[in-house]
Protein backbone atom coordinates (compact mmCIF):
# COMPACT_ATOMS: atom_id res chain seq x y z
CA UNK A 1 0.00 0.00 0.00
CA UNK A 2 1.11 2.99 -0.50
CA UNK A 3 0.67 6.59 0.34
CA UNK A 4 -0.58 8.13 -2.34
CA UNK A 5 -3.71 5.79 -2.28
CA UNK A 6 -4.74 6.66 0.77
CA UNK A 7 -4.55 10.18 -0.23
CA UNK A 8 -6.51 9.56 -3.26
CA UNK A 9 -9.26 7.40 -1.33
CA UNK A 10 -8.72 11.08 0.93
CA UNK A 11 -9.28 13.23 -1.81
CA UNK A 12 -12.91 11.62 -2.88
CA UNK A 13 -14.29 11.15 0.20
CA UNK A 14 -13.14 15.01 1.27
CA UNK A 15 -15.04 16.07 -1.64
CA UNK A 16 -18.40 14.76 0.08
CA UNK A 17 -19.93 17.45 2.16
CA UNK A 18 -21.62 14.45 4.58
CA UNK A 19 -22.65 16.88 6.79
CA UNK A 20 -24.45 15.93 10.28
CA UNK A 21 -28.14 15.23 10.29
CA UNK A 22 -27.93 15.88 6.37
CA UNK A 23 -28.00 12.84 3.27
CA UNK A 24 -24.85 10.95 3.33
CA UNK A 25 -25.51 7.96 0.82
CA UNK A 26 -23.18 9.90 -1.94
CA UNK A 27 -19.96 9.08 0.69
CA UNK A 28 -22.25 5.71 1.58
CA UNK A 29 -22.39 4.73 -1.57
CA UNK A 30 -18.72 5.30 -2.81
CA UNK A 31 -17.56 3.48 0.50
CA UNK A 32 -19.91 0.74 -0.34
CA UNK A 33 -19.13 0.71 -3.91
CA UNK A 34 -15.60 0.45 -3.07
CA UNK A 35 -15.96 -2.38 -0.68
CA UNK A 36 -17.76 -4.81 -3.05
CA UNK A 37 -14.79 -4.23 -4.99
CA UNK A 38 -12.65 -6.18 -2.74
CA UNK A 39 -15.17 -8.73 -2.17
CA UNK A 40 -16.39 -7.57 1.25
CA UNK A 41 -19.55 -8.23 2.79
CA UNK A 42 -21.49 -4.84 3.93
CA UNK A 43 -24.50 -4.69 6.04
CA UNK A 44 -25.81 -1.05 5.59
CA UNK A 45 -28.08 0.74 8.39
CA UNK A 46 -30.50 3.32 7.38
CA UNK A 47 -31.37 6.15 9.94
CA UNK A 48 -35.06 6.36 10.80
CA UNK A 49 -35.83 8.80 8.10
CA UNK A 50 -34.16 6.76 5.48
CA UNK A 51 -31.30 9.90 4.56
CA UNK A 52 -28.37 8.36 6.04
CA UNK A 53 -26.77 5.38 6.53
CA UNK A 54 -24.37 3.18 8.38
CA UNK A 55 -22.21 0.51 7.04
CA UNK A 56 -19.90 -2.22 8.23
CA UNK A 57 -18.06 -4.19 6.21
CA UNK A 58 -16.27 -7.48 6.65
CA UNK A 59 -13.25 -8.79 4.68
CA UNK A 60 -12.35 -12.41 5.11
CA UNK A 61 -13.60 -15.24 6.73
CA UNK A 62 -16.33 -14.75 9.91
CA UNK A 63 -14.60 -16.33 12.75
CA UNK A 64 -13.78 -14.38 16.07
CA UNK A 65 -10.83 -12.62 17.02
CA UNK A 66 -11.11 -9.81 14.13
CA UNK A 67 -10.32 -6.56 14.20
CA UNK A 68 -12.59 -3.36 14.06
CA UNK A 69 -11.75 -0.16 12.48
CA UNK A 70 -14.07 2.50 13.13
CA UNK A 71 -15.00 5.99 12.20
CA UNK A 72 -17.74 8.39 11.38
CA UNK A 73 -18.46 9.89 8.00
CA UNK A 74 -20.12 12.88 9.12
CA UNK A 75 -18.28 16.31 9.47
CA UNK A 76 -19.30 19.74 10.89
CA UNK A 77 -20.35 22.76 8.74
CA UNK A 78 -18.17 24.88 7.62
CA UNK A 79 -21.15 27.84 8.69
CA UNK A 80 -18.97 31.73 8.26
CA UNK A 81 -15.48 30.28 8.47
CA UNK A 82 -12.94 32.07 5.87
CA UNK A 83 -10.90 28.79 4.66
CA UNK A 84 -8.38 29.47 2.85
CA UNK A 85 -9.43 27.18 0.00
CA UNK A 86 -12.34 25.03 -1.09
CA UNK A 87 -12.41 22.85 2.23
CA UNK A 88 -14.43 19.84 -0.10
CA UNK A 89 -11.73 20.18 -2.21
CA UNK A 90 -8.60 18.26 -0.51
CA UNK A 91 -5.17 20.76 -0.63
CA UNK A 92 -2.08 19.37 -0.37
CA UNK A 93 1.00 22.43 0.73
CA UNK A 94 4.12 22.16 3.10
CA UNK A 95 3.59 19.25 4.61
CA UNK A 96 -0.27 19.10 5.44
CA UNK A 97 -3.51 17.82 4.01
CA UNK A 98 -6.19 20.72 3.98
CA UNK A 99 -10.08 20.39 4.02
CA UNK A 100 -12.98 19.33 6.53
CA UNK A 101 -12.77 16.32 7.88
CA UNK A 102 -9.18 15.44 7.32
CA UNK A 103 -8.24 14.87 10.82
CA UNK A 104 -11.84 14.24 11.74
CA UNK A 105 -12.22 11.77 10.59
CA UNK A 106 -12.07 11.02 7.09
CA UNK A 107 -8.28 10.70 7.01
CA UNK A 108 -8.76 7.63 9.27
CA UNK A 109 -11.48 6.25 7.10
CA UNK A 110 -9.07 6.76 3.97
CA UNK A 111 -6.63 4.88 5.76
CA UNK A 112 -8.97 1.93 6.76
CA UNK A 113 -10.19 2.02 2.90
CA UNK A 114 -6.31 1.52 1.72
CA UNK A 115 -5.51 -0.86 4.32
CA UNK A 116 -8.50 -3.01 3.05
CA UNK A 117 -7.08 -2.83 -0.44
CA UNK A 118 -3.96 -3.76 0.42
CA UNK A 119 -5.19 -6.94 1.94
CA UNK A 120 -4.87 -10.10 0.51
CA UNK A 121 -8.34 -11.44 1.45
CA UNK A 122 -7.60 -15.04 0.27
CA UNK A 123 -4.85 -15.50 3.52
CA UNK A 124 -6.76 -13.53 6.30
CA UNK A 125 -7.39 -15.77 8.96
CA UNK A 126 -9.33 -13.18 11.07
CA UNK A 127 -11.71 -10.64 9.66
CA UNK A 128 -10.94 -6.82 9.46
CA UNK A 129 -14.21 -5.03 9.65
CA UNK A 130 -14.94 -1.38 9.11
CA UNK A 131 -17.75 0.22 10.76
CA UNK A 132 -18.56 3.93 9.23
CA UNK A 133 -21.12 5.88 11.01
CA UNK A 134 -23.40 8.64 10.17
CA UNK A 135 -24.20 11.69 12.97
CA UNK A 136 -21.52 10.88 15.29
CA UNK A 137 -21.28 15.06 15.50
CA UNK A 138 -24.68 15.62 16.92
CA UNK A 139 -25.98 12.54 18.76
CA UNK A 140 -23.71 9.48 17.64
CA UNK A 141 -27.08 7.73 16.40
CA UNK A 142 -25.35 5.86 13.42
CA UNK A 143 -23.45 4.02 15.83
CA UNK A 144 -26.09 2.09 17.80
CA UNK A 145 -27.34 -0.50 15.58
CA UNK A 146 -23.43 -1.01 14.50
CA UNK A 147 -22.55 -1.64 17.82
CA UNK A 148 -25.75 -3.57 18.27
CA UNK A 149 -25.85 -5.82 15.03
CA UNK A 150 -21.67 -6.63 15.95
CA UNK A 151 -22.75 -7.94 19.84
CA UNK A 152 -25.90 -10.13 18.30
CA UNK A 153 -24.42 -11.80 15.15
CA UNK A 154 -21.08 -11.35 14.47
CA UNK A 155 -18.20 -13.44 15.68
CA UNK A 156 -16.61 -11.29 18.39
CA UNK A 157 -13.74 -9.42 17.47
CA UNK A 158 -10.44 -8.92 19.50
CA UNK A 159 -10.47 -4.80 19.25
CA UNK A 160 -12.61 -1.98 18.42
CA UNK A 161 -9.91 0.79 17.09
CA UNK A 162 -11.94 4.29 16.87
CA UNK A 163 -9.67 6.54 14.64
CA UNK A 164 -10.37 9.63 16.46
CA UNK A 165 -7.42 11.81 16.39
CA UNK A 166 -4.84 10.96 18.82
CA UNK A 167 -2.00 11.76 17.83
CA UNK A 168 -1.21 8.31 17.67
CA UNK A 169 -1.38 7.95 21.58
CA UNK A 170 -4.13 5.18 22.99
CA UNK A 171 -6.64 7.08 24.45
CA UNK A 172 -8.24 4.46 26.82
CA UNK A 173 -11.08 6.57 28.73
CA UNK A 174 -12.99 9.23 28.07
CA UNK A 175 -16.31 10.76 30.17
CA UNK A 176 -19.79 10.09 28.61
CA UNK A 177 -22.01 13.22 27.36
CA UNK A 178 -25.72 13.57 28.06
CA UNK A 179 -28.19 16.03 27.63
CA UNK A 180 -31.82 16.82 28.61
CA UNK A 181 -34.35 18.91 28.08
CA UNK A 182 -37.04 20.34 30.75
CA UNK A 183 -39.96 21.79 30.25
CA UNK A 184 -42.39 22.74 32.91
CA UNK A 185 -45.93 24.30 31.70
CA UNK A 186 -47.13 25.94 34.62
CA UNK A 187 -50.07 28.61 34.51
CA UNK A 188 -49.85 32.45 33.76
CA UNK A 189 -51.43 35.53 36.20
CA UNK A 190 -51.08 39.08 36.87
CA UNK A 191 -47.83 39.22 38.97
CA UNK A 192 -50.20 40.93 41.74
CA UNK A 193 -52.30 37.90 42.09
CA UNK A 194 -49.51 35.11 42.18
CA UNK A 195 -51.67 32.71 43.90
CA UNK A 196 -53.71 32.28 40.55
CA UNK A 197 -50.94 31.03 38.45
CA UNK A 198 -48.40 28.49 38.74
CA UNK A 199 -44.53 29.79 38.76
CA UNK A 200 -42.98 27.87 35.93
CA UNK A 201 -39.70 29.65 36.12
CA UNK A 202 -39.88 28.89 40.08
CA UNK A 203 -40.42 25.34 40.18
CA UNK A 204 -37.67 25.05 37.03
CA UNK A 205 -35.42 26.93 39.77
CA UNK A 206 -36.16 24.22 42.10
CA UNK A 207 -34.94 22.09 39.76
CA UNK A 208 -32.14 23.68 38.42
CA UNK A 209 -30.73 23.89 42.04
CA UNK A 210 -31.15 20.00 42.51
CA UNK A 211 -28.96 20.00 39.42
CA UNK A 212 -26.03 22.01 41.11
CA UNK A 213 -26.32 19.86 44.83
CA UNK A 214 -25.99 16.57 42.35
CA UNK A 215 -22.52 18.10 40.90
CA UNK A 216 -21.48 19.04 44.89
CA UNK A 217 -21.96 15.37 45.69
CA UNK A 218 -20.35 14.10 42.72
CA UNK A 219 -17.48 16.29 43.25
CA UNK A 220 -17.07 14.54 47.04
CA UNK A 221 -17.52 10.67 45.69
CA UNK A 222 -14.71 8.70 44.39
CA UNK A 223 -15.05 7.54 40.80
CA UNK A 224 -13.50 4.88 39.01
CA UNK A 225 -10.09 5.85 37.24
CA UNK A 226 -10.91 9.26 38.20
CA UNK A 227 -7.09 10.28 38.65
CA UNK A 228 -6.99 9.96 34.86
CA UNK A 229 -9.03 13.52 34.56
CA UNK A 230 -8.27 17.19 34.93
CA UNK A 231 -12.00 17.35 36.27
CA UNK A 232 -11.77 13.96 38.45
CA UNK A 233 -15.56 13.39 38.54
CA UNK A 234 -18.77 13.69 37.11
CA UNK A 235 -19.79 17.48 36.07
CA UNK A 236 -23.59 18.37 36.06
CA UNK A 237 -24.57 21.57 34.18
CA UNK A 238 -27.14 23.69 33.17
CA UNK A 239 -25.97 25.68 29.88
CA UNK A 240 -29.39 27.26 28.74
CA UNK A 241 -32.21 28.41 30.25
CA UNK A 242 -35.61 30.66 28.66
CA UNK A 243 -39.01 31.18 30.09
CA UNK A 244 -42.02 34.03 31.03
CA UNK A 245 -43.30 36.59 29.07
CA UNK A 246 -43.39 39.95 30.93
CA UNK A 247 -41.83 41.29 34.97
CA UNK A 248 -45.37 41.70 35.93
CA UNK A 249 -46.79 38.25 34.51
CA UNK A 250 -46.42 35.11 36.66
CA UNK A 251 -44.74 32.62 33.78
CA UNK A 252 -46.59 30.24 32.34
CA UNK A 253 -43.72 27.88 30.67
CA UNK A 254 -40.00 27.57 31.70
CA UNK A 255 -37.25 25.14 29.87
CA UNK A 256 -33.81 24.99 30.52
CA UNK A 257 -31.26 22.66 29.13
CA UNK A 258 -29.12 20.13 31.65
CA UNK A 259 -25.89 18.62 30.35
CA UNK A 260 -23.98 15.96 32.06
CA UNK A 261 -20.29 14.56 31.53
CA UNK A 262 -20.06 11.14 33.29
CA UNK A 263 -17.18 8.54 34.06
CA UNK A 264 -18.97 5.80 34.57
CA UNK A 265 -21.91 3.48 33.53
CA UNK A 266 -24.88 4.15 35.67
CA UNK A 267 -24.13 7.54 36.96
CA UNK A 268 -26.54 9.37 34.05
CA UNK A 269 -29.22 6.82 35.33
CA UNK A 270 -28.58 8.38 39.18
CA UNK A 271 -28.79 12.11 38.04
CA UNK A 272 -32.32 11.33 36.12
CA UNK A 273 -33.65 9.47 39.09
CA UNK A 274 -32.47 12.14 41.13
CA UNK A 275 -34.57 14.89 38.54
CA UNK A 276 -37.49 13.36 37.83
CA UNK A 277 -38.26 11.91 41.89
CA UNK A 278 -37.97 15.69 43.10
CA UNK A 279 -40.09 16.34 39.24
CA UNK A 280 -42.91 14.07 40.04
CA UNK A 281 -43.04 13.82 44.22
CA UNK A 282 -42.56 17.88 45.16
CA UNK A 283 -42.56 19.83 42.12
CA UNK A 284 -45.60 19.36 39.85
CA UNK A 285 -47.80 18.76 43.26
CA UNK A 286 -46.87 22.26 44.40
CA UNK A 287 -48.09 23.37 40.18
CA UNK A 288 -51.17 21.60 40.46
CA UNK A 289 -52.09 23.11 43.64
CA UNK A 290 -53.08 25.99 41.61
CA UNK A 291 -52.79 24.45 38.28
CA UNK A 292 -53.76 21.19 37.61
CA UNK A 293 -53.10 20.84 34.08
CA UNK A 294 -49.50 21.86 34.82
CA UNK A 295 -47.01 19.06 33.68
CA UNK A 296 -43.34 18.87 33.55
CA UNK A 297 -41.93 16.90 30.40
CA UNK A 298 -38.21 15.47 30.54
CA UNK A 299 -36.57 14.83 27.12
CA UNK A 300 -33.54 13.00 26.11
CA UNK A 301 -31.55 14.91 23.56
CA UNK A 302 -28.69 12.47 23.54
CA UNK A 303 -26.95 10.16 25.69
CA UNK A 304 -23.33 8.95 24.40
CA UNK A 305 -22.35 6.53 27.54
CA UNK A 306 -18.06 6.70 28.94
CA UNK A 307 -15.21 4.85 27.87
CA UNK A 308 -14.05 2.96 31.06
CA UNK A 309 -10.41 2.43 31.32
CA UNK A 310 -9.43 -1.29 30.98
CA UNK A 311 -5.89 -1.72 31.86
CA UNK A 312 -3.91 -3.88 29.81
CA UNK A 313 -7.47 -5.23 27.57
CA UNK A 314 -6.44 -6.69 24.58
CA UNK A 315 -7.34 -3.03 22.43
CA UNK A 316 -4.55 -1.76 24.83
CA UNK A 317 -2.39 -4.42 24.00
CA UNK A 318 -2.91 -4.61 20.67
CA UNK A 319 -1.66 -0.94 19.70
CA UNK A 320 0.62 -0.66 22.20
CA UNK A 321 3.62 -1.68 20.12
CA UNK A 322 2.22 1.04 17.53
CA UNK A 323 1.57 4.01 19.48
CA UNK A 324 3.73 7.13 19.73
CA UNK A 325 3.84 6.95 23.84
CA UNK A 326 3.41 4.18 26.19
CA UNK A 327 1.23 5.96 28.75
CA UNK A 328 -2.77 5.56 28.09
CA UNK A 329 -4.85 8.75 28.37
CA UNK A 330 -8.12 10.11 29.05
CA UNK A 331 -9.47 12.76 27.14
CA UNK A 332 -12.59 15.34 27.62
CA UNK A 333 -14.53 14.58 24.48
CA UNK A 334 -16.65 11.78 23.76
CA UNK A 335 -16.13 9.59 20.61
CA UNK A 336 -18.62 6.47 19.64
CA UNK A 337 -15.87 4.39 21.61
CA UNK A 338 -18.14 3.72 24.83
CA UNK A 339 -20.91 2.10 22.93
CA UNK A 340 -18.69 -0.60 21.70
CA UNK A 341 -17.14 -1.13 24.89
CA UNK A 342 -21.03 -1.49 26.40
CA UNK A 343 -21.51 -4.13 23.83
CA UNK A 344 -18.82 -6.12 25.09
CA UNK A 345 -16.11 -5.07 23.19
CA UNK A 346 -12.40 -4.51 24.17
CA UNK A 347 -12.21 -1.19 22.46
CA UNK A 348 -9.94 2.03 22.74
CA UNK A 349 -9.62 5.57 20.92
CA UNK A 350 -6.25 5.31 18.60
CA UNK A 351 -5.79 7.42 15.41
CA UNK A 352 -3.67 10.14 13.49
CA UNK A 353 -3.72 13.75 13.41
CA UNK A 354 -4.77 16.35 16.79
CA UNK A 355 -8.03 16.81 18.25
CA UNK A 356 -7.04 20.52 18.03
CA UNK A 357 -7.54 20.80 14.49
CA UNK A 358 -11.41 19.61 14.77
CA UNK A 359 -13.82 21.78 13.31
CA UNK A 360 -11.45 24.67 12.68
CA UNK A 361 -10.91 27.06 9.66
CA UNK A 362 -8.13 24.98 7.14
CA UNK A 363 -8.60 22.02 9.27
CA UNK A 364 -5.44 19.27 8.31
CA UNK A 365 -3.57 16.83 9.11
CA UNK A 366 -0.12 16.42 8.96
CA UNK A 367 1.51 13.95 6.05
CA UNK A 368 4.05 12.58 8.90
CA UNK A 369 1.20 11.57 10.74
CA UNK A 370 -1.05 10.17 8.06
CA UNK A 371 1.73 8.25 6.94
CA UNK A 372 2.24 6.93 10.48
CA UNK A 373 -1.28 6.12 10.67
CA UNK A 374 -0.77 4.22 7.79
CA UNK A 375 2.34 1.96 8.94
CA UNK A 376 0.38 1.59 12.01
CA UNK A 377 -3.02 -0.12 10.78
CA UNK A 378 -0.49 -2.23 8.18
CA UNK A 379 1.39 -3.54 11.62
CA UNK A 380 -2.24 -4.04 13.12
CA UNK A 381 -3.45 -5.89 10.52
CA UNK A 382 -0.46 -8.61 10.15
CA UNK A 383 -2.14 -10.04 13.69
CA UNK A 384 -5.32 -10.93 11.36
CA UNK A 385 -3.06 -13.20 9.35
């Protein structure tokens, strides 16, 4: 294999503006396209609205111990950014490969592509499987019946590798992201006459200040590989908040956003418990007193669960003779990486490129490290052999 293929495979999938939450079966379609060219089977997974898909594909013969490559197809917007060039147009200049999604992550995806071409299908012993993912930048959706359709019928593979970039370090752990939406519908009055009306904004207060005693308590618990973190334990937030109508009108609705960055398994489940008991037992009773069609209505937005560190798994082991540093990290960002690992699956966050060019104006990656990326999945892939 050899560079210049990658960069090609690079090039055309660049040139797709698979933007979140928008059509992706052009980039679907080429990926699949290419696939069947090697002979691989592909299961595809179409969102709920039938605009985007997820594939995973399987080269060689389906027996356990193979090896997952994973990534998402999806990029962000460019929105008012002033790019220096086309960024769906890939731009090669001293040293770097310009245009979205480069480091994030179609450069790992071009690199999984090549590696599969490379391969001489006929004397794999294990399978290499590539699961590509649509809306991994908004809610990680494309993911779940990936992760899913790998834990109910397929043969179960040594290591999940997500390509996020890593700068070629194993990232072993990284906190989970949830988000929720309240909405309490209370019952409007003349600010005079308060005892007519039901406080929305008041009883979201309450709420909201549940929400900041759940992060004191979590700040005071010990949680598991917590000494991994800058911020060494679940964070509870509350990022936006609208409601009422007037100063002199009791307000009728309130809504507020809560956002939650967890460690471990089971900790999102104890902060909505914790929400919806003081919701349903305090709350809405103290509406209804003067409202009784008041309601409070908690949404899920998304829920992407942690990556738990396990120490010396066989993902660890497996790219620890590739990475760039022995030490494993944890990182502040969430990647699709935790919903393989709560299918079963030894799985860690390894790719090329920085996290710090994600989503920025001329977003690249560096050749050096694409090319390392490169000899990196080749040394992977010999253990399939």
């Amino acid at each position: 294999m050899s560079t210049i293929d990658a960069v090609e495979i690079l090039s055309k999938l660049v040139a797709f503006r698979s933007l979140s939450g928008q059509s992706n079966h052009d980039i679907a379609d080429y990926v699949e396209t290419f696939a069947k060219s090697l002979g691989a089977a592909i299961h595809r997974f179409p969102s709920v609205d039938g605009t985007r898909t997820s594939l995973f594909i399987t080269l060689g013969p389906m027996v356990p111990g193979g090896i997952v490559l994973s990534g998402h197809m999806d990029v962000v917007p460019t929105g008012n950014q002033s790019w220096t060039s086309d960024p769906f147009a890939l731009r090669q200049a001293n040293g770097r490969l310009f245009g979205r999604g480069t480091v994030d992550m179609k450069g790992f995806l071009a690199l999984a592509l090549a590696l599969a071409a490379s391969t001489s299908v006929a004397k794999l012993t294990k399978p290499l499987h590539l699961a590509f993912s649509y809306d991994e930048e908004i809610s990680c959706e494309g993911v779940r019946p990936i992760a899913s359709h790998i834990q109910k019928f397929v043969p179960t593979p040594l290591a999940v590798i997500v390509g996020e970039p890593t700068e070629m370090q194993i990232v072993g752990a990284h906190k989970g992201a949830l988000d929720w939406t309240i909405e309490v519908l209370g019952k409007a009055a003349h600010s005079s006459l308060p005892h007519l009306g039901a406080n929305a904004i008041h009883a979201a207060a309450r709420l909201i200040c549940e929400v900041e005693e759940i992060s004191r308590e979590f700040a005071e618990q010990p949680s598991q590989n917590a000494e991994l973190y800058d911020v060494p334990h679940p964070t509870v937030t509350v990022g936006v908040i609208e409601g009422g109508t007037a100063g002199n009108v009791i307000a009728a609705r309130c809504s507020f956003q809560m956002e939650a960055r967890t460690l471990e398994p089971g900790q999102a489940a104890t902060i909505l418990e914790r929400i919806s008991t003081l919701a349903r037992e305090v709350v809405l009773p103290q509406l209804r007193a003067t409202a009784s069609d008041s309601e409070i209505r908690i949404t899920e937005r998304f829920d992407i669960p942690p990556l738990v560190r396990e120490a010396s798994s066989a993902a660890e082991q497996l790219v620890s003779h590739v990475s760039s540093s022995p030490n494993v990290k944890a990182v502040s960002y969430a990647t699709e990486a935790g919903f393989f690992q709560a299918a079963g699956l030894p799985t860690v966050v390894f790719g090329p490129g920085s996290i710090s060019q994600a989503h920025q104006v001329d977003e690249f990656i560096d050749e050096t490290e694409f090319k390392a990326g490169e000899r990196a999945l080749v040394q992977i892939a010999q253990t399939l052999f």
